[in-house]
N, C-alpha and C. Protein backbone atom coordinates (compact mmCIF):
# COMPACT_ATOMS: atom_id res chain seq x y z
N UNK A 1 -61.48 5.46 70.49
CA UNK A 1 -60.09 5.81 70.30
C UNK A 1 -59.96 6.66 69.04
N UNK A 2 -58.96 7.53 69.21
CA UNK A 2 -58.68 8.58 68.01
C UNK A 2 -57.66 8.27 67.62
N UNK A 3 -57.39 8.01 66.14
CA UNK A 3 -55.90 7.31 65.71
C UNK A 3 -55.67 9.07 64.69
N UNK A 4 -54.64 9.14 64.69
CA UNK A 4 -53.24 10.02 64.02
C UNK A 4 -52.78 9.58 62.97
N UNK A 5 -53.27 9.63 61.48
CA UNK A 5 -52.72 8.55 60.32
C UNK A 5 -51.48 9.41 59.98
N UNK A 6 -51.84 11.08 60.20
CA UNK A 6 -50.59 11.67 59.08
C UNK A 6 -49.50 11.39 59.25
N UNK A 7 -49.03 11.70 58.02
CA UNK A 7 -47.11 11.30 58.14
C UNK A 7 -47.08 9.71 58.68
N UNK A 8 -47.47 8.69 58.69
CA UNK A 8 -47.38 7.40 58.62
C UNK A 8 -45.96 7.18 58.24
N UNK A 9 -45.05 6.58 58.73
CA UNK A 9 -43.81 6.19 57.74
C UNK A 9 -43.61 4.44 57.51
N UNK A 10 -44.72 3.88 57.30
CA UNK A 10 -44.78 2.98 57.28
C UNK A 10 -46.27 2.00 56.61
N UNK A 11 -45.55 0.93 55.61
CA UNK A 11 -46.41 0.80 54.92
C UNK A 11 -48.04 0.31 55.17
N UNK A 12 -49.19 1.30 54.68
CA UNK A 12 -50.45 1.22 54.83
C UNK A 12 -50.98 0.09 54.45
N UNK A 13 -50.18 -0.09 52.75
CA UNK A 13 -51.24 -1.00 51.97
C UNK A 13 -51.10 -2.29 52.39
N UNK A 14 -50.03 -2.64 53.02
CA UNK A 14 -49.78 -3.81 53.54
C UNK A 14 -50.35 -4.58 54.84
N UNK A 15 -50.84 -3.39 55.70
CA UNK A 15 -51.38 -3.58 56.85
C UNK A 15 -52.17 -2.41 56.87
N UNK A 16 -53.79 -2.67 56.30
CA UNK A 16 -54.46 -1.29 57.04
C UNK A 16 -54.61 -0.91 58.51
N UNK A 17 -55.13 0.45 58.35
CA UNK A 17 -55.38 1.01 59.40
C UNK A 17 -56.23 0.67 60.34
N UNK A 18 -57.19 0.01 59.43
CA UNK A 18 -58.55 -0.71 60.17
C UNK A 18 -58.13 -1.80 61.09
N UNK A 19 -57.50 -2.41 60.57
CA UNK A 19 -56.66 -3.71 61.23
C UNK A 19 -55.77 -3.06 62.56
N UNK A 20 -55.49 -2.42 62.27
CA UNK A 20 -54.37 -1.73 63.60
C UNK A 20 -55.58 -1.51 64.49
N UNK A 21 -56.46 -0.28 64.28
CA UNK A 21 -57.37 -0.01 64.63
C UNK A 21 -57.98 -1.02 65.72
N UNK A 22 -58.77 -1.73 64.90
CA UNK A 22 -59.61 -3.14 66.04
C UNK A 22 -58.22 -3.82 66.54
N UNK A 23 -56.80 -3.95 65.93
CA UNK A 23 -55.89 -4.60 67.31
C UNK A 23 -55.70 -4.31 68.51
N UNK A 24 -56.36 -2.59 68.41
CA UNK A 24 -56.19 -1.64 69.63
C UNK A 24 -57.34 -2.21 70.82
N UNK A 25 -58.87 -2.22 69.93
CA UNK A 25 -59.92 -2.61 70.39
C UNK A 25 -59.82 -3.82 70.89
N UNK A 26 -59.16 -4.58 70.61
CA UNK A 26 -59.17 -6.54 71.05
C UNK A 26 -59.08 -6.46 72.55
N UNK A 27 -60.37 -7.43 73.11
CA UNK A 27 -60.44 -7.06 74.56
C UNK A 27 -59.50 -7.78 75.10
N UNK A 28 -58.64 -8.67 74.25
CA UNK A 28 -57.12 -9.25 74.88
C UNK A 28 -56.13 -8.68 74.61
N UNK A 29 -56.01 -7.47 73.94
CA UNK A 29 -54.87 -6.33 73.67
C UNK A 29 -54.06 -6.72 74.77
N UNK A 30 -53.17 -6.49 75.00
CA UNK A 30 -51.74 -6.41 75.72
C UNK A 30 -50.90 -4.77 75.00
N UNK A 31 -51.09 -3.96 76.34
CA UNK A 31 -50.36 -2.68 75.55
C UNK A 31 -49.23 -2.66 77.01
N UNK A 32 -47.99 -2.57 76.67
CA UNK A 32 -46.77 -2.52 77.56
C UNK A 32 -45.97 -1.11 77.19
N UNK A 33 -45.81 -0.96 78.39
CA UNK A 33 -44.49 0.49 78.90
C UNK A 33 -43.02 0.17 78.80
N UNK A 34 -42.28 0.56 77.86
CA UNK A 34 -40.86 0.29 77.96
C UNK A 34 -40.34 0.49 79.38
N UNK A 35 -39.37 -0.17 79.97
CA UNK A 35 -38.54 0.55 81.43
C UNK A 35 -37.40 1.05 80.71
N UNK A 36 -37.82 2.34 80.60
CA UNK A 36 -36.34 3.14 80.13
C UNK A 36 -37.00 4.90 80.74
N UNK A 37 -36.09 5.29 81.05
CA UNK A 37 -35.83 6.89 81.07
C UNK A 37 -35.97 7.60 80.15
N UNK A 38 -36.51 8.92 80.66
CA UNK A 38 -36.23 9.77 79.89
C UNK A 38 -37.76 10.82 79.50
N UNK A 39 -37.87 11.64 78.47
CA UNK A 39 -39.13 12.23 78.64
C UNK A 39 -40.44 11.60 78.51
N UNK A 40 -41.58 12.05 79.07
CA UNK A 40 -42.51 11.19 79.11
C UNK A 40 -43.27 11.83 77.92
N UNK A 41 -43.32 12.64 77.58
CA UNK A 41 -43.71 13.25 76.27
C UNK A 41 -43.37 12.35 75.24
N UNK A 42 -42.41 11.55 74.96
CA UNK A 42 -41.60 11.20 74.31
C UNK A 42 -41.81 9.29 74.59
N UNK A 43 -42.20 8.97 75.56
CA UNK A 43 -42.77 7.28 75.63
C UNK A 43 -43.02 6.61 74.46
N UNK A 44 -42.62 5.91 74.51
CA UNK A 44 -43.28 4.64 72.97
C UNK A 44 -43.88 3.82 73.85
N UNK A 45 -45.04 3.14 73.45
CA UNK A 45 -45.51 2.22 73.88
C UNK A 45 -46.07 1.07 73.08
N UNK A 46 -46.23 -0.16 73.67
CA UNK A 46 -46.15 -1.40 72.19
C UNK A 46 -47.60 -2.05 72.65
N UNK A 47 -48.38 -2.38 71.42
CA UNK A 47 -49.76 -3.13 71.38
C UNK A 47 -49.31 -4.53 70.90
N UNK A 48 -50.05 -4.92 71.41
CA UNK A 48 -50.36 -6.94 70.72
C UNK A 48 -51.65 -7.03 70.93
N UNK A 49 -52.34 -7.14 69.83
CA UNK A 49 -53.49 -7.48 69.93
C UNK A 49 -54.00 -7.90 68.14
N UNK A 50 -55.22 -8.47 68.04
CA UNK A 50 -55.62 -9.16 67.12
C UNK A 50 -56.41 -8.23 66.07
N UNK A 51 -56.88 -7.96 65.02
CA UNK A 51 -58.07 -7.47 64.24
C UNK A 51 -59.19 -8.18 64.09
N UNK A 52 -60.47 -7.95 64.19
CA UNK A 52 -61.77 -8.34 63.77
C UNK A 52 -61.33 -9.78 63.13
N UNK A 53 -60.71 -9.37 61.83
CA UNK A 53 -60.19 -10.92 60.82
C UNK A 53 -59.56 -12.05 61.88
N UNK A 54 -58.89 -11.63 62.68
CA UNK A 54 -57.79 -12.69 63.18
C UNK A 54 -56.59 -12.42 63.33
N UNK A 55 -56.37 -11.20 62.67
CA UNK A 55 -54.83 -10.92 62.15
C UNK A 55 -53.82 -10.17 63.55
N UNK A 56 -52.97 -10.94 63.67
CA UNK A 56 -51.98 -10.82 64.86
C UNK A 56 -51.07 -9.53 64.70
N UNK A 57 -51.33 -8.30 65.37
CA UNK A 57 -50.74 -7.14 64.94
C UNK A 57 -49.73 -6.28 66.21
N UNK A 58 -48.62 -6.52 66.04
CA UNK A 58 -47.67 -5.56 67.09
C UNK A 58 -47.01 -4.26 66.67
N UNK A 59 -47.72 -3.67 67.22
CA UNK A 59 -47.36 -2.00 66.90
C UNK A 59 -46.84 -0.77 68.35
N UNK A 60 -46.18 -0.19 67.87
CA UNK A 60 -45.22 0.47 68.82
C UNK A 60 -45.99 1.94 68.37
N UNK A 61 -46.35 2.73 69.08
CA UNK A 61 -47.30 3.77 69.28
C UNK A 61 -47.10 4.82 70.66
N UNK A 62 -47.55 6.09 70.81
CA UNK A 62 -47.52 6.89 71.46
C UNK A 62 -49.22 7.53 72.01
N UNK A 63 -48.93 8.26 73.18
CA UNK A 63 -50.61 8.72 73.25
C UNK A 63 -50.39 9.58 74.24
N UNK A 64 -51.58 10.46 73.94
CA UNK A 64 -51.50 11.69 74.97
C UNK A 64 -52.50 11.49 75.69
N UNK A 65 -53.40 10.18 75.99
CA UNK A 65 -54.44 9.68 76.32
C UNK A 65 -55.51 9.76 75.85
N UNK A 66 -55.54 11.18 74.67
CA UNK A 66 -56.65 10.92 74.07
C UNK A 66 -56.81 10.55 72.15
N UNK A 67 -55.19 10.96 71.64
CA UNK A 67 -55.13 10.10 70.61
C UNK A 67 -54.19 9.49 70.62
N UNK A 68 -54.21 7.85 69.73
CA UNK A 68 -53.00 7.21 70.02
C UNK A 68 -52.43 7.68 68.50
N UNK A 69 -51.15 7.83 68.15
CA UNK A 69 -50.10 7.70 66.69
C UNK A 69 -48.99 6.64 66.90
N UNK A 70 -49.83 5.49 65.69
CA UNK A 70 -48.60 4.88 65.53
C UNK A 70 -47.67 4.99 64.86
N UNK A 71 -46.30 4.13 65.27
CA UNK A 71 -45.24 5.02 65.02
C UNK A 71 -44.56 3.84 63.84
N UNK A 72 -45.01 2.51 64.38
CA UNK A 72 -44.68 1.27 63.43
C UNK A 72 -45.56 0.48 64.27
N UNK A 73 -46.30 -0.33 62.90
CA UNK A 73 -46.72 -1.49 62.81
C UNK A 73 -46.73 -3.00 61.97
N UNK A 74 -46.89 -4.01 62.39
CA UNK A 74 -46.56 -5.72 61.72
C UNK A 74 -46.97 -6.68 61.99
N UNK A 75 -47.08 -7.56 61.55
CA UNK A 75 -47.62 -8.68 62.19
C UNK A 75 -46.80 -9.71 63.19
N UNK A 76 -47.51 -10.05 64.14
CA UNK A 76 -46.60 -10.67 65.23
C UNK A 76 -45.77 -11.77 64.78
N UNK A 77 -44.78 -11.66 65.26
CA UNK A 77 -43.50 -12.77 64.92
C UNK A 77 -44.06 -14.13 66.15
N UNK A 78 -43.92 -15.17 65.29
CA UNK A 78 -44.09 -16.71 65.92
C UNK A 78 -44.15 -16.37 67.46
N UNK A 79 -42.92 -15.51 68.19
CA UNK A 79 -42.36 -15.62 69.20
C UNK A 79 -43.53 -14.31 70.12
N UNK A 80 -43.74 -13.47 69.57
CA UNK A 80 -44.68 -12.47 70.00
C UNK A 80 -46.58 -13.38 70.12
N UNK A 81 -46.51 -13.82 69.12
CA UNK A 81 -47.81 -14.53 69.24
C UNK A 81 -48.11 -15.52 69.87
N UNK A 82 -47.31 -16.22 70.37
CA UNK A 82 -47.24 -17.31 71.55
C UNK A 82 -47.51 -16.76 73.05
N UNK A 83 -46.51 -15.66 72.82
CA UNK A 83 -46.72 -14.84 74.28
C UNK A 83 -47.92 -14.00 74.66
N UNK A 84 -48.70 -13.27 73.24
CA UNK A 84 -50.16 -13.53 73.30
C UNK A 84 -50.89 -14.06 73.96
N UNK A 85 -51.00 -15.37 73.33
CA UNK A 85 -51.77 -16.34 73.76
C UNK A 85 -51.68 -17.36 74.63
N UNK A 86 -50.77 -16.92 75.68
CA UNK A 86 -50.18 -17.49 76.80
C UNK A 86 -50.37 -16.85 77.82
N UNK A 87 -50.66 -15.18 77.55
CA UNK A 87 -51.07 -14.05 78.41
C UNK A 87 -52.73 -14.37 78.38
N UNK A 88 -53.33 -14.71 77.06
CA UNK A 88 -54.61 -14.34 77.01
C UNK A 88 -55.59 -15.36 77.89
N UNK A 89 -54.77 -16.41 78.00
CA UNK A 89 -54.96 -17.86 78.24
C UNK A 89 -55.14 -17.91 79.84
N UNK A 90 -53.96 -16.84 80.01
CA UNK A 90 -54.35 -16.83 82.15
C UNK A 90 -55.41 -15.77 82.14
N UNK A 91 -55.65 -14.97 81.25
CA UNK A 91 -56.56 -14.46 81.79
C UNK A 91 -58.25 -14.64 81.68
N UNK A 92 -58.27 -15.59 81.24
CA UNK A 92 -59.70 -15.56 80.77
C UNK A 92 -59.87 -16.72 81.89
């Protein structure tokens, strides 16, 4: 995967890149399509997935299939990380 750091508007030092990075890689990632209209150029699309460390990361991102730019990233809220691991849980 090819990540897009420039122009980031959102804080690095708090959550590296690396971490986003392997959340992408997590072979239990969960990446979802909004149902909304409109240009497809223009799609946001949202990751849940984990880092190497452990660290629970939901980030809202774009891709032209061959690089992704995220647009915002954080760590999963109680309510996001349950649903994680409730997804990850049927599938294995």
């Amino acid at each position: 995967m090819d990540f897009d750091w420039i122009g980031v508007t959102f804080n690095l030092t708090k959550l590296p890149p690396k971490d986003i990075e392997e959340s992408f890689e997590d072979p239990f990632s969960i990446k979802l399509l909004p149902d909304e209209d409109g240009d497809s150029s223009e799609t946001r699309y949202y990751n849940f997935g984990k880092s190497l460390g452990g660290r629970a990361i939901f980030a809202v991102f774009w891709t032209d299939g061959k690089r992704y730019r995220v647009i915002f990233a954080r760590d999963m809220s109680n309510g996001e990380h349950d649903f994680f691991e409730r997804t990850k849980a049927v599938e294995a």
